[in-house]
Protein backbone atom coordinates (compact mmCIF):
# COMPACT_ATOMS: atom_id res chain seq x y z
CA UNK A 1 0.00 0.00 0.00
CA UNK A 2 1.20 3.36 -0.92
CA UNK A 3 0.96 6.31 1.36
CA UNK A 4 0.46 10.21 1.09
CA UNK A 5 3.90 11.53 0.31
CA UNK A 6 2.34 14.96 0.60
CA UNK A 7 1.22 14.47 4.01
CA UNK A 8 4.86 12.78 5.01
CA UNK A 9 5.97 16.23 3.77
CA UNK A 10 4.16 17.78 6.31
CA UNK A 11 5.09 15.55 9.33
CA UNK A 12 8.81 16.47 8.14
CA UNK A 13 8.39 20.01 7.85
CA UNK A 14 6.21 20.61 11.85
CA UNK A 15 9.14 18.45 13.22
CA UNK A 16 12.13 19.79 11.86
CA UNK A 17 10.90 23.20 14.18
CA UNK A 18 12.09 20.72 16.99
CA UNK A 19 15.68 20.79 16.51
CA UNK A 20 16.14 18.65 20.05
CA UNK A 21 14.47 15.91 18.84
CA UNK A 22 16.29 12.85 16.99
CA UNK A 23 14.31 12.02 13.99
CA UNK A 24 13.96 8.36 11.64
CA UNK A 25 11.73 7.81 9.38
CA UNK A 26 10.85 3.61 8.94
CA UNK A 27 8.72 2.40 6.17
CA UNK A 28 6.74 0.18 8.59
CA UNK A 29 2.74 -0.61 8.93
CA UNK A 30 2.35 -0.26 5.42
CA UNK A 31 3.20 3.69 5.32
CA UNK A 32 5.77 5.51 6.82
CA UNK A 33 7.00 5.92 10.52
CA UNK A 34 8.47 9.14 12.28
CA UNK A 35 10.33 7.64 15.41
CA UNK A 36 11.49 10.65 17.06
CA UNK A 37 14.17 9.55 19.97
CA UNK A 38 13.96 5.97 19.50
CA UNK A 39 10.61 5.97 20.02
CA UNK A 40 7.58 5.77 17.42
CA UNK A 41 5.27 8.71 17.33
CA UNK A 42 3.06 9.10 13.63
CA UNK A 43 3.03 7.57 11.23
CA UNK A 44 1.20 7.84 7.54
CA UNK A 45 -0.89 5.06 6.43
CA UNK A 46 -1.94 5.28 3.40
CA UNK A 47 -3.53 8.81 3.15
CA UNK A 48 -4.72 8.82 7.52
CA UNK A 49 -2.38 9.67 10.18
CA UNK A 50 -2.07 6.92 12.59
CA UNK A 51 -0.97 8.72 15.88
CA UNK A 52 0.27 7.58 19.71
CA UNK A 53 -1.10 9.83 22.25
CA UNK A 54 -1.33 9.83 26.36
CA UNK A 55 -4.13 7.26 26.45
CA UNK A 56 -5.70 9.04 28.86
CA UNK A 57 -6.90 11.17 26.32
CA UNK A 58 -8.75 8.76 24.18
CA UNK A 59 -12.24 10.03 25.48
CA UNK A 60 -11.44 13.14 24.50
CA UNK A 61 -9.44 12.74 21.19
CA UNK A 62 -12.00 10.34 20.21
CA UNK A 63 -14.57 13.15 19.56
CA UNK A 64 -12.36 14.79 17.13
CA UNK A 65 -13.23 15.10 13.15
CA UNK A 66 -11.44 11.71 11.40
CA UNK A 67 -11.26 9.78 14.54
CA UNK A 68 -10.79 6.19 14.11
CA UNK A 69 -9.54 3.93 17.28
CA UNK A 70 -6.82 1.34 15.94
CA UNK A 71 -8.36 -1.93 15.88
CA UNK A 72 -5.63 -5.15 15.44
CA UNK A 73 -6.80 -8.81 15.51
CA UNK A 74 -10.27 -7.53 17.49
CA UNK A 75 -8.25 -5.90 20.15
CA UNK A 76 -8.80 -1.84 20.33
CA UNK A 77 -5.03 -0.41 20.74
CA UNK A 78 -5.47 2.00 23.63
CA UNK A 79 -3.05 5.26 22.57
CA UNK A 80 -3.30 4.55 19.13
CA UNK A 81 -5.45 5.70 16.64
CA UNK A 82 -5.92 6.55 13.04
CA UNK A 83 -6.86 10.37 11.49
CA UNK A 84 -8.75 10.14 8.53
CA UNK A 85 -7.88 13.10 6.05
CA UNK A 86 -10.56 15.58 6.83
CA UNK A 87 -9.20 15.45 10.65
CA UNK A 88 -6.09 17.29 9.65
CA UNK A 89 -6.97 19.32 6.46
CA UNK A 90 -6.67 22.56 8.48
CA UNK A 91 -3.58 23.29 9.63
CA UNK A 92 -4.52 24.07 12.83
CA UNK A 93 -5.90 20.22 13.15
CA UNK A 94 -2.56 18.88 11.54
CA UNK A 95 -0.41 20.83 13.89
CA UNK A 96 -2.94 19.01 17.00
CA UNK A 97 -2.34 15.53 16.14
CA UNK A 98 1.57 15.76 14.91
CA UNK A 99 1.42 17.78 18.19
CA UNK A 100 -0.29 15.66 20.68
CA UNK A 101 1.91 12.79 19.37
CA UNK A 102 5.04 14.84 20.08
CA UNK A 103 4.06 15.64 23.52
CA UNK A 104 3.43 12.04 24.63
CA UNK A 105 6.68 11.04 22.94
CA UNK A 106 8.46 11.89 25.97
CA UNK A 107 6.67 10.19 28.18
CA UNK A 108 6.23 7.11 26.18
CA UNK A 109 7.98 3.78 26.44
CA UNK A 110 10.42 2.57 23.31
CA UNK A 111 9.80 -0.56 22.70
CA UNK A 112 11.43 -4.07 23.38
CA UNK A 113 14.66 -4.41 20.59
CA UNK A 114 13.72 -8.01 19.21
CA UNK A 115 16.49 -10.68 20.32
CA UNK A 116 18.81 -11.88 17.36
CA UNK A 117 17.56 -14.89 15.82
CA UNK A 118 20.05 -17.82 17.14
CA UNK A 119 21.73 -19.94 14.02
């Protein structure tokens, strides 16, 4: 699956204003990944955002325009979630989500390195 090079664009351009942050970018989930210190924090899938945010936000993120909770193998992803395009047409909205996934970045845990296959 492709993804929205226009909107990766935009994730590069509101992060570089963060010159303290390390940032990778990982073609992973079928889109693109920003891991900014190790640590994932949006991604683009296909044309959506798919953000991590403070779960203890979901109530109220989840009554934003283009909400969609991230739903893998029937098991709702708590601090995950996907932005469907007219959720982050404004620039305002973009500049929210890239946002709200920056601030929890700090706070959230990198996760496990997977062990080296043995021979």
């Amino acid at each position: 699956m492709a993804y929205d090079l226009k909107l990766a664009d935009r994730i590069r351009e509101y992060l570089v204003q963060f010159p303290k942050l390390k940032i990778d970018e990982k073609e992973m989930f079928r889109g693109l990944t920003f891991m900014v210190n190790g640590k994932m924090c949006v991604s683009v899938s296909g044309e959506n955002l798919m953000c991590r945010f403070d779960p203890a936000l979901t109530e109220e993120v989840a009554e934003k325009n283009g909400y969609q909770p991230m739903i893998m193998k029937g098991k709702e992803y708590k601090g995950y979630c996907y932005i469907h395009p007219e959720g982050f047409k404004s620039k305002k909205d973009f500049e929210y989500w890239v946002g709200l996934c920056v601030a929890f970045n700090e706070k959230a845990k990198a996760s496990k390195k997977a062990k080296p296959k043995k021979k």
